[in-house]
N, C-alpha and C. Protein backbone atom coordinates (compact mmCIF):
# COMPACT_ATOMS: atom_id res chain seq x y z
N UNK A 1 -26.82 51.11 -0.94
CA UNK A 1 -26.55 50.39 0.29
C UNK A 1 -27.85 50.19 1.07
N UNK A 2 -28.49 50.91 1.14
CA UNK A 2 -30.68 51.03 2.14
C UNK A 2 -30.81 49.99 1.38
N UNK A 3 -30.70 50.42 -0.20
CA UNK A 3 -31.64 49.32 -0.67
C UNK A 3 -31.42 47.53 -0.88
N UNK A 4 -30.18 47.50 -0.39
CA UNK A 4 -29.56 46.25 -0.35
C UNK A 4 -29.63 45.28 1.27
N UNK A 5 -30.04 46.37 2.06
CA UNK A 5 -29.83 46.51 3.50
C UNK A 5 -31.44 46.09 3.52
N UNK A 6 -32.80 47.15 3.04
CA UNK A 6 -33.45 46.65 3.30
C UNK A 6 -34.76 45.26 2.65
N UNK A 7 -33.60 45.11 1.79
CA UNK A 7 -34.01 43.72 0.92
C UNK A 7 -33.42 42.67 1.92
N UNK A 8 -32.74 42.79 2.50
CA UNK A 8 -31.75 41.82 3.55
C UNK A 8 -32.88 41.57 4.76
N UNK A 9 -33.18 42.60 5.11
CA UNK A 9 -33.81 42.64 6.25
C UNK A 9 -35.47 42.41 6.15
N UNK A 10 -35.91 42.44 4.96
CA UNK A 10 -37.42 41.78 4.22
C UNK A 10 -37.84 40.19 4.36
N UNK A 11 -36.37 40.12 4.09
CA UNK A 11 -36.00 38.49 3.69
C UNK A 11 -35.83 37.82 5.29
N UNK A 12 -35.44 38.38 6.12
CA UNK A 12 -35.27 37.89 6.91
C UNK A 12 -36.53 37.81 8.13
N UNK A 13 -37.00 38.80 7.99
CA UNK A 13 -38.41 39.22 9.10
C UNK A 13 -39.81 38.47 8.02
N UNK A 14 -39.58 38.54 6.68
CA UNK A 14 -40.50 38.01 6.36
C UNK A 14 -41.30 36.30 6.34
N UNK A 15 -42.17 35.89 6.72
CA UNK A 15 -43.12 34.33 7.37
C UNK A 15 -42.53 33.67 5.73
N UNK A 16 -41.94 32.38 6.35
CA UNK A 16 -41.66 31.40 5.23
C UNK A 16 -42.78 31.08 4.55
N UNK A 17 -42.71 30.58 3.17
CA UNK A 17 -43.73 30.24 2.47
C UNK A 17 -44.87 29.38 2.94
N UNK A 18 -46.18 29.22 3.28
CA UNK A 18 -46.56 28.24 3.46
C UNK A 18 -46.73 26.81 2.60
N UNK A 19 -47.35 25.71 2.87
CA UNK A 19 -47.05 25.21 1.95
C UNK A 19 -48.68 24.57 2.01
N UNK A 20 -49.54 24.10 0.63
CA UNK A 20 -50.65 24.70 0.37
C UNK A 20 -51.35 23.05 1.36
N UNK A 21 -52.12 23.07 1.70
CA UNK A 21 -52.84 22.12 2.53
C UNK A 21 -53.21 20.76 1.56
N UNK A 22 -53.04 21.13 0.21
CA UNK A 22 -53.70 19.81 -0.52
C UNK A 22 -52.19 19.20 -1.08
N UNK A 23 -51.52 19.91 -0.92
CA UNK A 23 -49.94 19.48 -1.81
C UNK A 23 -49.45 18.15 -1.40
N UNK A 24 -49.31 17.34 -2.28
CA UNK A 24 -48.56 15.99 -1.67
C UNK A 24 -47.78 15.76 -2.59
N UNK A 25 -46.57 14.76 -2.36
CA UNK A 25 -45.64 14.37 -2.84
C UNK A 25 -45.18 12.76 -2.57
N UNK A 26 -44.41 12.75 -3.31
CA UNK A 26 -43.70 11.05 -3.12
C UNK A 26 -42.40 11.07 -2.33
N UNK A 27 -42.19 10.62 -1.68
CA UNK A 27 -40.68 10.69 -0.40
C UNK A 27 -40.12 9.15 -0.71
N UNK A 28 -38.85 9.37 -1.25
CA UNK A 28 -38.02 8.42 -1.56
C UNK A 28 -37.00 7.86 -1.48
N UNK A 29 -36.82 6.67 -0.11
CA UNK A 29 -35.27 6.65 0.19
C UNK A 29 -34.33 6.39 -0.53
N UNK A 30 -33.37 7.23 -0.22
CA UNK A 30 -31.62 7.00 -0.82
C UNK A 30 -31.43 5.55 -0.50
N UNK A 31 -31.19 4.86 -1.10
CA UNK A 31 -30.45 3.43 -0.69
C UNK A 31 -29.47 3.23 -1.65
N UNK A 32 -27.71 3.42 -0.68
CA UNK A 32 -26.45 3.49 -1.68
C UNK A 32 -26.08 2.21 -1.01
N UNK A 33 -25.38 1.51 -1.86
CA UNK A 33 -24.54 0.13 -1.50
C UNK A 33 -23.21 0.70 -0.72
N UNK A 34 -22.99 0.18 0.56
CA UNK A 34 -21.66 0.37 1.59
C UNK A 34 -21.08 -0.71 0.97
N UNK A 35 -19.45 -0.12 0.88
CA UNK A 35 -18.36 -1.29 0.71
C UNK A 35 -17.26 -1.30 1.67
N UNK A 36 -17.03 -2.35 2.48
CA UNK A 36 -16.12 -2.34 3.15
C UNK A 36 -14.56 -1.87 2.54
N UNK A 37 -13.90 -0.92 3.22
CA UNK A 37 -12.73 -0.82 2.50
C UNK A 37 -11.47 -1.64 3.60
N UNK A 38 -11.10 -2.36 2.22
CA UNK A 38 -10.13 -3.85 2.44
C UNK A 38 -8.50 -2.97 2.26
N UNK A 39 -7.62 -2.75 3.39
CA UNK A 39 -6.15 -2.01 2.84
C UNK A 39 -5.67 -3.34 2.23
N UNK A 40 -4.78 -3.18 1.39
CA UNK A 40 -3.71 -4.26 1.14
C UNK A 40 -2.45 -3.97 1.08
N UNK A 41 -0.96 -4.52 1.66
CA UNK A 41 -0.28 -4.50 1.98
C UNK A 41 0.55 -5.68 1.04
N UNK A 42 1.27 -4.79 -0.37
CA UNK A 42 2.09 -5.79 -1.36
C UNK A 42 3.48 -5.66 -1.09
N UNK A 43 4.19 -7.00 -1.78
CA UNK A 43 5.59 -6.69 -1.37
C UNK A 43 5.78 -5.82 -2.29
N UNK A 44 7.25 -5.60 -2.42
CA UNK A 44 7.75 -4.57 -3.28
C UNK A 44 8.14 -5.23 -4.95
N UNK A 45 8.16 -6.55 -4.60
CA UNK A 45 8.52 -7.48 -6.36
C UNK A 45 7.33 -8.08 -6.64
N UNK A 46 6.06 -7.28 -5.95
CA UNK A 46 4.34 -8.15 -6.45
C UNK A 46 4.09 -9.19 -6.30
N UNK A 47 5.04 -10.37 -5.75
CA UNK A 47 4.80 -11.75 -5.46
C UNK A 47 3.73 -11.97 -3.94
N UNK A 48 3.37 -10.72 -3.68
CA UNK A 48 2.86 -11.35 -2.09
C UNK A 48 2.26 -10.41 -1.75
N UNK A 49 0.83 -10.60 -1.63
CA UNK A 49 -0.26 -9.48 -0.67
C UNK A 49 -0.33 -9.77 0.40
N UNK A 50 -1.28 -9.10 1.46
CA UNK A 50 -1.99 -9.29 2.44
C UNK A 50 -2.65 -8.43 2.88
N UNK A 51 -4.08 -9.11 2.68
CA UNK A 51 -4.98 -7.91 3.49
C UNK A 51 -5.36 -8.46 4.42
N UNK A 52 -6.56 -7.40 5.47
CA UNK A 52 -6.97 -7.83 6.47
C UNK A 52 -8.61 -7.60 6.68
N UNK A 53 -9.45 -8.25 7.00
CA UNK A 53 -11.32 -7.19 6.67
C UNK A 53 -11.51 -8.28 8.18
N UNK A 54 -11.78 -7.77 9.49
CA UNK A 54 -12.27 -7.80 10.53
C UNK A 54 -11.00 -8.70 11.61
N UNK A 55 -11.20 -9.82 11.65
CA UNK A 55 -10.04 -10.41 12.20
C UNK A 55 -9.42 -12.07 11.26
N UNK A 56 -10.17 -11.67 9.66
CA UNK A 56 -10.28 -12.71 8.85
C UNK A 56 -8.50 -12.12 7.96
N UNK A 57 -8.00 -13.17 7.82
CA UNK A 57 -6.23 -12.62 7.34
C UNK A 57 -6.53 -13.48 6.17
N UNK A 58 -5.93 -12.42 4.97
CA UNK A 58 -5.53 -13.25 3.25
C UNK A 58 -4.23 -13.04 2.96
N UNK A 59 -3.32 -14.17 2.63
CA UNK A 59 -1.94 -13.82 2.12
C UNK A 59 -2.17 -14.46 1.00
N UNK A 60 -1.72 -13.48 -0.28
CA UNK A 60 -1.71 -14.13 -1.30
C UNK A 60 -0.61 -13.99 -1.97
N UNK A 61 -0.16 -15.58 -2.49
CA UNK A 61 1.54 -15.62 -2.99
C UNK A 61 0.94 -15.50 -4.61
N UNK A 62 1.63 -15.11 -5.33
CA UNK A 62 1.48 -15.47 -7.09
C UNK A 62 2.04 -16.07 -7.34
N UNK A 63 1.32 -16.96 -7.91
CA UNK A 63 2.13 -18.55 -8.63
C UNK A 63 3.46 -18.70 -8.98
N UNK A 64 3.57 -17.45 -9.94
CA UNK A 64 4.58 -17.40 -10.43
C UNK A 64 6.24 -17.54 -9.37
N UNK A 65 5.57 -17.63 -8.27
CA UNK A 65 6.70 -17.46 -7.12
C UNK A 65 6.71 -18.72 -6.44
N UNK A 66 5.63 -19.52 -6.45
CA UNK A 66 5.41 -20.94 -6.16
C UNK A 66 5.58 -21.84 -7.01
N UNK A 67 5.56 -21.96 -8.24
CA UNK A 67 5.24 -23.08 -9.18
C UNK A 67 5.97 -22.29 -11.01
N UNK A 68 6.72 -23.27 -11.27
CA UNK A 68 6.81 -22.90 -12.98
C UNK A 68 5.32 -23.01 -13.50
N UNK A 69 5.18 -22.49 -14.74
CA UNK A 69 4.58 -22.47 -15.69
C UNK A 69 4.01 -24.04 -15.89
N UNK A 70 2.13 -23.62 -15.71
CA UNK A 70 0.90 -24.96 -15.94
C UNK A 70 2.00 -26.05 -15.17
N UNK A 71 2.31 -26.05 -13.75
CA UNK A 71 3.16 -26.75 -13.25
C UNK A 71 2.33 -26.82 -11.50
N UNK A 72 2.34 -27.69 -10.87
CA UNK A 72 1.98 -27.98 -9.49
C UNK A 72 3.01 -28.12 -8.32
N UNK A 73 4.22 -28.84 -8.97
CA UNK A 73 4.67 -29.13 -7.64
C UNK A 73 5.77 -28.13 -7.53
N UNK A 74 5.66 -27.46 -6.09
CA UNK A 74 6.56 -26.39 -5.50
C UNK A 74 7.87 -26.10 -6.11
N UNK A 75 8.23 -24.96 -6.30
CA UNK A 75 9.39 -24.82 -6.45
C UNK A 75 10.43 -24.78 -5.40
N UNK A 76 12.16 -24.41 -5.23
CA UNK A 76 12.65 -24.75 -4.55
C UNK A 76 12.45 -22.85 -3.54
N UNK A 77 12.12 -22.22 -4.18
CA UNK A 77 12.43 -20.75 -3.45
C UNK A 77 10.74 -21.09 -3.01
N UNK A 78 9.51 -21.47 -3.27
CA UNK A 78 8.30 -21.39 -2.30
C UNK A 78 8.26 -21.86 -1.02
N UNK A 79 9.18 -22.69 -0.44
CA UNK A 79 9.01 -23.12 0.64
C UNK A 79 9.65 -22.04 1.66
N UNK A 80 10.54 -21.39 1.04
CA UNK A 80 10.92 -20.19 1.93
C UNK A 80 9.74 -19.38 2.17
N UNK A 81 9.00 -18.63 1.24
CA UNK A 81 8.21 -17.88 1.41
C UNK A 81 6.65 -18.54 2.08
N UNK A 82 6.48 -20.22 1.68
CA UNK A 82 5.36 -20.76 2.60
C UNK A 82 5.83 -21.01 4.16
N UNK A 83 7.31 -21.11 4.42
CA UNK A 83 7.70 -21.42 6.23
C UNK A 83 7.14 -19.83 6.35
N UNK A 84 7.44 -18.98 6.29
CA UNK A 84 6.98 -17.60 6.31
C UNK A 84 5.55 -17.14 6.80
N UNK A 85 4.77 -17.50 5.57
CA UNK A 85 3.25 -17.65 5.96
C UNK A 85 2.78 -18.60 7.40
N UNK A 86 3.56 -20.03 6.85
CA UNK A 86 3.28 -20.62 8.09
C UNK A 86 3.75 -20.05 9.93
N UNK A 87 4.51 -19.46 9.35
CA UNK A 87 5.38 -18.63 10.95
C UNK A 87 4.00 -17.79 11.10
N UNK A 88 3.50 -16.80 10.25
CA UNK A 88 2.55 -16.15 10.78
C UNK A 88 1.06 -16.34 11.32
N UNK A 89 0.90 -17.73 10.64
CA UNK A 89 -0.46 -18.57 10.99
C UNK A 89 0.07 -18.69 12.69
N UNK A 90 1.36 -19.35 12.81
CA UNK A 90 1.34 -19.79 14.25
C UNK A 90 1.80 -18.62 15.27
N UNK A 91 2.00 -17.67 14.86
CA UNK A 91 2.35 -16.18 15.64
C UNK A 91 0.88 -15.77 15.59
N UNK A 92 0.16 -15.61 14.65
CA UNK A 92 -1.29 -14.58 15.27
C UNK A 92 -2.53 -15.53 14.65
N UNK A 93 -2.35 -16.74 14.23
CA UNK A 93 -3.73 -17.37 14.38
C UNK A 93 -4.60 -17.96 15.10
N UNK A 94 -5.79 -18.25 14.89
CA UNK A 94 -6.58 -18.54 16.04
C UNK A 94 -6.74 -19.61 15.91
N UNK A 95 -5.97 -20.47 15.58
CA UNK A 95 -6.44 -22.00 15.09
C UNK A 95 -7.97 -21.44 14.32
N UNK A 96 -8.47 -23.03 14.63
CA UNK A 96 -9.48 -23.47 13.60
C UNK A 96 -9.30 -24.05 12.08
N UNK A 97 -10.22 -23.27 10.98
CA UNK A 97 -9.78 -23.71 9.88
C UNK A 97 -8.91 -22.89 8.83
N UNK A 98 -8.20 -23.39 8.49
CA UNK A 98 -6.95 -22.05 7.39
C UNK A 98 -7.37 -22.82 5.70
N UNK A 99 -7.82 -21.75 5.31
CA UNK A 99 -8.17 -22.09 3.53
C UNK A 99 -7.36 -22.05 2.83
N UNK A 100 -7.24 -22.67 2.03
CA UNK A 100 -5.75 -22.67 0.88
C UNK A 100 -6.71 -22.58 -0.53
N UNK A 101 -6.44 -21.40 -0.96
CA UNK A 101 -7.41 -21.12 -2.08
C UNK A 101 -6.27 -21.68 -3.42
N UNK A 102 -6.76 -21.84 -4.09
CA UNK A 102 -5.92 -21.70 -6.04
C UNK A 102 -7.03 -21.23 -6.90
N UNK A 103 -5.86 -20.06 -7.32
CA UNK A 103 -6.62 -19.47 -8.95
C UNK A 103 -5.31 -19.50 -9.80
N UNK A 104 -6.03 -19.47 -11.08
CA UNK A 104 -5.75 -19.08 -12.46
C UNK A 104 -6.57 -17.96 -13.24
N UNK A 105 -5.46 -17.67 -13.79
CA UNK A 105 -5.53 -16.69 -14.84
C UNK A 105 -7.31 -17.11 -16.07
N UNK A 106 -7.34 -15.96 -17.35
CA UNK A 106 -8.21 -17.01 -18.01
C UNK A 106 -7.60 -17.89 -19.22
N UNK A 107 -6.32 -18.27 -18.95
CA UNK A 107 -5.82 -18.85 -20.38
C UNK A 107 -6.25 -20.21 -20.12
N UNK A 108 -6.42 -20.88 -21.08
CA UNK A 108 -7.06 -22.52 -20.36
C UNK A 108 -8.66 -22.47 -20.56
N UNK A 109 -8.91 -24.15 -20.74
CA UNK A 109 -10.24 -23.72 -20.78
C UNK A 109 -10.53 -24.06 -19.11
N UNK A 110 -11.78 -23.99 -19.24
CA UNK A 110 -12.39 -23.77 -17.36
C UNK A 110 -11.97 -25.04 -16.85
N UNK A 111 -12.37 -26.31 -17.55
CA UNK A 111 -11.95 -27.27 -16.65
C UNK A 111 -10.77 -27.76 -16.10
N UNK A 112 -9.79 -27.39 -17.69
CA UNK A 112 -8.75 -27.29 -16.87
C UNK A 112 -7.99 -26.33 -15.91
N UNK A 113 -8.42 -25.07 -16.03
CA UNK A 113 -8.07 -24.11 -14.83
C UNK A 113 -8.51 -24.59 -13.19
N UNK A 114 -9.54 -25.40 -13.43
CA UNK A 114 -9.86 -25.61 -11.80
C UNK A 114 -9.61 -27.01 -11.55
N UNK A 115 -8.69 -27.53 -12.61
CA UNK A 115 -8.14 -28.65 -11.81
C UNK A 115 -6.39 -28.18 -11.68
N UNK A 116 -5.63 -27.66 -12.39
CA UNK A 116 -4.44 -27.00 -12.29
C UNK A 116 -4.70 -26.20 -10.82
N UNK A 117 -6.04 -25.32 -10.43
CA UNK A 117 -5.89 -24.56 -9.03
C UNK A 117 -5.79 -25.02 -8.09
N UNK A 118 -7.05 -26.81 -8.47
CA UNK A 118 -6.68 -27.95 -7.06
C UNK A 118 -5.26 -28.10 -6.67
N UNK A 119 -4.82 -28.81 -7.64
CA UNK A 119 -3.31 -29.34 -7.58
C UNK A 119 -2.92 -28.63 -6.68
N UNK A 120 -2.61 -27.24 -7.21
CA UNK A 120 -1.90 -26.13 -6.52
C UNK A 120 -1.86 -26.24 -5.03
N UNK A 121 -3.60 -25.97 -5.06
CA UNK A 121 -3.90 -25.49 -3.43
C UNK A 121 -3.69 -26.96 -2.71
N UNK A 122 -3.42 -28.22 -3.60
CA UNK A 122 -3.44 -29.50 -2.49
C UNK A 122 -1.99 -29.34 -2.32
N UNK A 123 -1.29 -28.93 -3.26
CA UNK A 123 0.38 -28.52 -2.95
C UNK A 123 1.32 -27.80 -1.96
N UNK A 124 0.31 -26.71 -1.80
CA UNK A 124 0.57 -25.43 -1.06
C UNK A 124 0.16 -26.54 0.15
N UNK A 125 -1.52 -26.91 0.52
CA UNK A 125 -1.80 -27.39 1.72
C UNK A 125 -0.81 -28.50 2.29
N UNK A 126 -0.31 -29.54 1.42
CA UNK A 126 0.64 -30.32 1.63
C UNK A 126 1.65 -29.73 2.95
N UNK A 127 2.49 -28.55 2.12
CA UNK A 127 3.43 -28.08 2.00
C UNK A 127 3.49 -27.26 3.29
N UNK A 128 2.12 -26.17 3.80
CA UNK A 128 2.07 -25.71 5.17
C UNK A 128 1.93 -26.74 5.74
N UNK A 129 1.19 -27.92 5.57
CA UNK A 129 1.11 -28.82 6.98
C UNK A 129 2.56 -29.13 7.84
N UNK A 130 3.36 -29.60 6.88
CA UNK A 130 4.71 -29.57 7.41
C UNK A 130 5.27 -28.81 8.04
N UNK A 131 4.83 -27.41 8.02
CA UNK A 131 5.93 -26.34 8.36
C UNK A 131 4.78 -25.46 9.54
N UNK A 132 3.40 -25.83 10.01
CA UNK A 132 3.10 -25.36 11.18
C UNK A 132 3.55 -26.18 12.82
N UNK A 133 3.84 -25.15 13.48
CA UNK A 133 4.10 -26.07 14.49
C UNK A 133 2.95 -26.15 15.60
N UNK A 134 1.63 -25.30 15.24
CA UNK A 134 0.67 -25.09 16.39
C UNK A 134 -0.29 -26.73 16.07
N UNK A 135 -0.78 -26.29 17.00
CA UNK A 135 -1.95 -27.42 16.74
C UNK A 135 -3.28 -26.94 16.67
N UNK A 136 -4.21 -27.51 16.55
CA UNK A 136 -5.85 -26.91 16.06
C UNK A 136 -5.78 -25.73 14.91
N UNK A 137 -5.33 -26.41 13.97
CA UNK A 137 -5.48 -26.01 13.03
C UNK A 137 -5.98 -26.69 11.77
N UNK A 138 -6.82 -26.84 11.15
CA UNK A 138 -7.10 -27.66 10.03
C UNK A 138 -6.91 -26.87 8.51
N UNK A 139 -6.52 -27.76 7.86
CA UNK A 139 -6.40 -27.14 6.09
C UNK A 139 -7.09 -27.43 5.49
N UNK A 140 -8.01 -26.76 4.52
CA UNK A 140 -8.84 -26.75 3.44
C UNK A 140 -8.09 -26.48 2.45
N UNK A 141 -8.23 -27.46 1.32
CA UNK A 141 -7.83 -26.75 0.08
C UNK A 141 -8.41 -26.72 -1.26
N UNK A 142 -8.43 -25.79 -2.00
CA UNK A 142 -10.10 -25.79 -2.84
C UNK A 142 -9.61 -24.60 -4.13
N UNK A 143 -10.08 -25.15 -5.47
CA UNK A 143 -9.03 -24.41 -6.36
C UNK A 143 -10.38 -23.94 -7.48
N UNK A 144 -10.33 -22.75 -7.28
CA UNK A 144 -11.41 -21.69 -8.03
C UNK A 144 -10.97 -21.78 -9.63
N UNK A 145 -10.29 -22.09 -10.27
CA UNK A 145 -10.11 -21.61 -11.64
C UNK A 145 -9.76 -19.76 -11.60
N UNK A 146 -10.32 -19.84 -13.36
CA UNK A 146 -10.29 -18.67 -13.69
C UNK A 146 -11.54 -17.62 -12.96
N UNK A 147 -12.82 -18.57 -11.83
CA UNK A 147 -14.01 -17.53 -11.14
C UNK A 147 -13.55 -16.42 -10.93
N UNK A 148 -12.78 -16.13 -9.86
CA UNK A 148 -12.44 -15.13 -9.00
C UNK A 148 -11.08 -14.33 -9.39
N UNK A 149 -11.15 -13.70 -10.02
CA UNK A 149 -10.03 -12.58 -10.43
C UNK A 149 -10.13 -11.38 -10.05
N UNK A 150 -8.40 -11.53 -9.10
CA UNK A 150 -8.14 -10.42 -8.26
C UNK A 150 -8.67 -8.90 -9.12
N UNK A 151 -7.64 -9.42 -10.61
CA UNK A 151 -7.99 -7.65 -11.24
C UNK A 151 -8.53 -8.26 -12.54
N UNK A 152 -9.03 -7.56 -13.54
CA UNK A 152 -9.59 -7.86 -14.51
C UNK A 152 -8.69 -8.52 -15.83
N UNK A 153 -8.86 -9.88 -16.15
CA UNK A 153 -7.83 -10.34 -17.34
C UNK A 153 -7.74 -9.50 -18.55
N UNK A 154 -8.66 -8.60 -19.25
CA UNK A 154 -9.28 -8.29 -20.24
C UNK A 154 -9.43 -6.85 -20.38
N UNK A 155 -8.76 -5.62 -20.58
CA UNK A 155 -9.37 -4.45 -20.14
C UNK A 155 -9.62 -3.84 -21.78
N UNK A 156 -10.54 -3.56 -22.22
CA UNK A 156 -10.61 -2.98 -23.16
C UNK A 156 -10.88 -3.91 -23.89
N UNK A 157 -11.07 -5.05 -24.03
CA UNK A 157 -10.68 -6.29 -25.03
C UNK A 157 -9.22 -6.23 -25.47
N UNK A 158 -8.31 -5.81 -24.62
CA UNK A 158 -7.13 -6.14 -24.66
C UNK A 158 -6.78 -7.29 -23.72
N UNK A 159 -5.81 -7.94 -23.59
CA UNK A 159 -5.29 -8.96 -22.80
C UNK A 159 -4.04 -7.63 -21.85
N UNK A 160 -4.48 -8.43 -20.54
CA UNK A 160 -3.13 -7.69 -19.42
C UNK A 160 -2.33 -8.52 -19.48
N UNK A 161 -1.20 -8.59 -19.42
CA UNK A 161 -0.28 -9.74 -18.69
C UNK A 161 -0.01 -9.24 -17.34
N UNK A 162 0.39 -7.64 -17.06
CA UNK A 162 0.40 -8.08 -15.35
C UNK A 162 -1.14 -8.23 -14.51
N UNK A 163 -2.02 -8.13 -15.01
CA UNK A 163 -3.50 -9.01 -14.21
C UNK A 163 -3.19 -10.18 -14.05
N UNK A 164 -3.05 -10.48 -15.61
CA UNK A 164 -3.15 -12.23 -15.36
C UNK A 164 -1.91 -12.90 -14.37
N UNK A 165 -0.77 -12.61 -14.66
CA UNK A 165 0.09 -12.41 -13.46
C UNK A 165 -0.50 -12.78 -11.86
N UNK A 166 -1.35 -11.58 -11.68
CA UNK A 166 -1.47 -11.05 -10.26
C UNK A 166 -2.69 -12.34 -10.23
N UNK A 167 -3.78 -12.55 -10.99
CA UNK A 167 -4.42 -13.26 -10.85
C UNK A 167 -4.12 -14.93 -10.92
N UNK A 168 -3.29 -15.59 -11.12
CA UNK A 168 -2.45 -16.61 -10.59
C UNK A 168 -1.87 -16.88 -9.72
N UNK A 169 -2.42 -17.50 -8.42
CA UNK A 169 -2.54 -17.08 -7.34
C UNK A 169 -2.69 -18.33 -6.58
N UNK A 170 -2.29 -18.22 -5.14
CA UNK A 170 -2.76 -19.31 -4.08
C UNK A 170 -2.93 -17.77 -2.48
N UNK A 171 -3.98 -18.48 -2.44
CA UNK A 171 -4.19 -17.37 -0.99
C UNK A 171 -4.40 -18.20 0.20
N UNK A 172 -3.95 -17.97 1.13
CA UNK A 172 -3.81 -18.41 2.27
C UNK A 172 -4.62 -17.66 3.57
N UNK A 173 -5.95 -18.02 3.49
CA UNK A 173 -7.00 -17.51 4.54
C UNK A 173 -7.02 -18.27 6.13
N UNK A 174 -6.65 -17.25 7.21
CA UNK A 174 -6.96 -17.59 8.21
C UNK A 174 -7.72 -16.76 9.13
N UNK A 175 -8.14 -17.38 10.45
CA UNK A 175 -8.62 -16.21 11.42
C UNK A 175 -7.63 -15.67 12.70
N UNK A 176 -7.13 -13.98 12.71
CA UNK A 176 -6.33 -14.04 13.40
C UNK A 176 -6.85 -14.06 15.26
N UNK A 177 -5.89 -14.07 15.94
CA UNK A 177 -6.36 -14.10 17.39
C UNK A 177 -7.19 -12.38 17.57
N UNK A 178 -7.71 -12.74 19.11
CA UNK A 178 -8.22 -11.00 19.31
C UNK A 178 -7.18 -10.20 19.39
């Protein structure tokens, strides 16, 4: 027990190391990439996100809930779920401009994926214009192809079907009020 006691007490009364007058070193900042973390908020049958990152709002419907199969014009159950979206543009948006995105999956070749996403998003845009009732609001509509995929088509060199799913898509970007 002394001798544990006065190894304790050596250590503690004894002058930290110096450190030698010629010694130099290289000092090197940490620089880690920050990522904003985005919540998302899905329905319960996967047809419909929404997140939120500052006061910028994304609703995203999956095609499959808007449109049959390599198909553009609306189905009869999307307009329920676009009056919907549109109710919420005119409950918490700030006017200005509202984006009407379209994606596809990667089946297709590229050119035709980003003309199938136009269609879409000129469909969808069509389709809210009718059903907002605010004013100062303008629609963009602009159709990405297979670029931008929510989750990865491909995992393993396997094919997903629920990615590609999720990644068939129209998103509906606005800015909400303060």
């Amino acid at each position: 027990m002394f001798r544990s006691l006065s190894l304790a007490l050596s250590l503690v009364v004894s002058p930290a190391p110096s450190t030698p007058p010629d010694a130099t070193g290289v000092v090197e900042d940490l620089v880690l990439p920050v990522e904003d973390v985005i919540g998302e908020v899905e329905s319960l049958d996967g047809t419909q996100s929404e997140s939120k990152q500052g006061r910028e709002v994304t609703v995203a419907l999956t095609s499959d809930v808007l449109f049959e199969l390599d198909k553009w014009k609306l189905t009869g159950k999307a307009e329920q779920r676009l009056k919907e979206v549109a109710g919420k543009i005119d409950a918490e948006g700030a006017g200005g401009v509202v984006k009407i995105e379209g994606h596809t999956d990667d089946q297709g070749s590229d050119s035709y994926n980003v003309t199938l996403s136009q269609r879409r998003a000129r469909a969808v845009q069509a389709a809210v214009r009718g059903l907002l009732t605010g004013s100062g609001v303008t629609l963009q509509a602009k159709g990405y192809g297979e670029s931008r995929p929510k989750l990865p088509n491909l995992v393993d060199g396997k094919p997903m079907e629920k990615n590609r799913a999720r990644n068939r898509r129209v998103e509906i970007v606005f800015t909400a009020k303060q």
